[in-house]
C-alpha atoms as a PDB file:
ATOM      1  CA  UNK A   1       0.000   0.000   0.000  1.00  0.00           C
ATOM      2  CA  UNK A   2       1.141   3.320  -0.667  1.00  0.00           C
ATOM      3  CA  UNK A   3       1.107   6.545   1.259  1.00  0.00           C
ATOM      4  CA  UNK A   4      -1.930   8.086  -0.559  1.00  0.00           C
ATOM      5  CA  UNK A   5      -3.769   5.020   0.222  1.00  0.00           C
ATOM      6  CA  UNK A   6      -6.253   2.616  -1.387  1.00  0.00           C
ATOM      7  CA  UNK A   7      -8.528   3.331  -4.511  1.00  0.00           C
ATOM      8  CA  UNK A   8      -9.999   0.453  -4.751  1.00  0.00           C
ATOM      9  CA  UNK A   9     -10.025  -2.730  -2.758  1.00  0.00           C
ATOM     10  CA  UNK A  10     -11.603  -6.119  -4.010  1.00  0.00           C
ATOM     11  CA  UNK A  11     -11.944  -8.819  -1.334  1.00  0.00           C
ATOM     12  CA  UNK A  12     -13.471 -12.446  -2.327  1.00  0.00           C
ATOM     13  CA  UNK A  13     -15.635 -11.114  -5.325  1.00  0.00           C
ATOM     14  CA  UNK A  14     -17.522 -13.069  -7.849  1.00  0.00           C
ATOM     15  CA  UNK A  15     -19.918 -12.505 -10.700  1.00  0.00           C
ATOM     16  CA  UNK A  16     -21.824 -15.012 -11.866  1.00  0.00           C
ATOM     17  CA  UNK A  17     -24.583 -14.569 -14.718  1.00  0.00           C
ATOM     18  CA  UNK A  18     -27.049 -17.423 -15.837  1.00  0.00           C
ATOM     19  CA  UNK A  19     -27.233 -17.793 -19.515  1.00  0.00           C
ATOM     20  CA  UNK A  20     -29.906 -20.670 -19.171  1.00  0.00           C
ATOM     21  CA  UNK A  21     -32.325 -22.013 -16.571  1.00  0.00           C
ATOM     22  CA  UNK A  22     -29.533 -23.946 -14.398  1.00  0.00           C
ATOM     23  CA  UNK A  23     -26.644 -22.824 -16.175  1.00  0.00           C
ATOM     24  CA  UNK A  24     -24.351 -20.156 -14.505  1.00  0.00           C
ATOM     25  CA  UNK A  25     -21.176 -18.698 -16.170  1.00  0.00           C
ATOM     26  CA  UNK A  26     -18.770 -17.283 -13.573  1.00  0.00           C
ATOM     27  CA  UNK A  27     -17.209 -14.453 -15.499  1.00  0.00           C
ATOM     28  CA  UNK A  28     -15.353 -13.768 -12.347  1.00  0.00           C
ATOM     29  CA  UNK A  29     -13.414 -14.691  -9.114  1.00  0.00           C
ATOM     30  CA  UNK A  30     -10.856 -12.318  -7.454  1.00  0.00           C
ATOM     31  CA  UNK A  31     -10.077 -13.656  -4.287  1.00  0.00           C
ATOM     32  CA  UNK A  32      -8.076  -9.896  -3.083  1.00  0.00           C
ATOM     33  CA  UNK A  33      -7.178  -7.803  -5.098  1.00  0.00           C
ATOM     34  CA  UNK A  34      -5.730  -3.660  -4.091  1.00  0.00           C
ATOM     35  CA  UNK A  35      -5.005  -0.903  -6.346  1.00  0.00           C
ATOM     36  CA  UNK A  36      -3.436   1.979  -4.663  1.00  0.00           C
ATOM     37  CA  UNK A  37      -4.613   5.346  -4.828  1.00  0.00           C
ATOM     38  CA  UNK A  38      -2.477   7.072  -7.587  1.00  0.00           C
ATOM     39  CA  UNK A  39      -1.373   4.331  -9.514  1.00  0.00           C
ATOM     40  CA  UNK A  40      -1.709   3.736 -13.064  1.00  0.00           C
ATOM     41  CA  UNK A  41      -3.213   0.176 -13.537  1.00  0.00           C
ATOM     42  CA  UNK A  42      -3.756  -1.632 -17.252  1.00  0.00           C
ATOM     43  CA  UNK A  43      -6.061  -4.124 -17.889  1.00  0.00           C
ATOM     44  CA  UNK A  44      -5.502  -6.375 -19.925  1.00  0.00           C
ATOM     45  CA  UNK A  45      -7.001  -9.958 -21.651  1.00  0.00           C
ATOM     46  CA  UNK A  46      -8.797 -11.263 -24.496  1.00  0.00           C
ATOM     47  CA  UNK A  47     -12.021 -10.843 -25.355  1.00  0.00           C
ATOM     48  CA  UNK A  48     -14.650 -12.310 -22.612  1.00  0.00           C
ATOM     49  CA  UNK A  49     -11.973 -12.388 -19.973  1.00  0.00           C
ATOM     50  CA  UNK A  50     -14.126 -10.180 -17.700  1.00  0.00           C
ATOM     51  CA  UNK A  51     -12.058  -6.298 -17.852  1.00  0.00           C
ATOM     52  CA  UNK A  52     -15.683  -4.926 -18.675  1.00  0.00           C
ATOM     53  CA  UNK A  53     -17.386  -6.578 -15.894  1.00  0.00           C
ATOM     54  CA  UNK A  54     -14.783  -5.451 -13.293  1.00  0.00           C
ATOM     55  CA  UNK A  55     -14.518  -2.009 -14.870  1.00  0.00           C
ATOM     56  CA  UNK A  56     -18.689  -1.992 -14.337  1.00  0.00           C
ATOM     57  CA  UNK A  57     -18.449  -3.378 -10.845  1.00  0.00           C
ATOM     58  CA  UNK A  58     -15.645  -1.206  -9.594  1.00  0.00           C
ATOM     59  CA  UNK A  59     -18.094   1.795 -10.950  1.00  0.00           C
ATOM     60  CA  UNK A  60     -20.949   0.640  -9.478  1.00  0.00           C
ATOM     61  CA  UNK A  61     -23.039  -0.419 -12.602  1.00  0.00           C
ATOM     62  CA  UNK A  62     -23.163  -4.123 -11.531  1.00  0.00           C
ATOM     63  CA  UNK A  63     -23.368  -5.929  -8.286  1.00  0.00           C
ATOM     64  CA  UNK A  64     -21.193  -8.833  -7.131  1.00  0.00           C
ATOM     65  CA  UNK A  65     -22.817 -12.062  -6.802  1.00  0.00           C
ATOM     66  CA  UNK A  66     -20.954 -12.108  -3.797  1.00  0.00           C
ATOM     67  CA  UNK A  67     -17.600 -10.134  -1.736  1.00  0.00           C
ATOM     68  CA  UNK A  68     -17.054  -6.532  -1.172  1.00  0.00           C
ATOM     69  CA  UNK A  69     -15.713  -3.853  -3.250  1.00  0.00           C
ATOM     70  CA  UNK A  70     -14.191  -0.613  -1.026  1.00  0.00           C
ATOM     71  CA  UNK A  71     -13.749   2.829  -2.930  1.00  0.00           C
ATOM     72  CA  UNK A  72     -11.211   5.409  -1.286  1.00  0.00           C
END
């Protein structure tokens, strides 16, 4: 952690979207996960690999299935 702080703090958070009746799809699973406040921080991944859903979930635009997500 830096002096400034955290920006964002992840801490066991999944998403999980059904495509079917019965059939999830866990598009994500970040057990911890810090970015200090500051920093400069790249995604990166191919396509479906989940950078939008964090991105959304970090902003508030999505809910985790479960975990926390700390801003500031």
């Amino acid at each position: 952690m830096t002096q400034g702080g955290l920006a964002v703090a992840l801490h066991d958070v999944r998403k999980v979207f059904t495509v079917a009746p019965g059939q999830p799809l866990e598009v994500l699973n970040i057990a911890h996960w810090e970015l200090p406040a500051g920093s400069c921080t790249v995604l990166g991944g191919r396509s479906g690999s989940g950078k939008t859903t964090l991105l959304n979930l970090i902003a508030g635009l999505t809910l985790p299935t479960t975990g926390r997500i700390h801003l500031g």
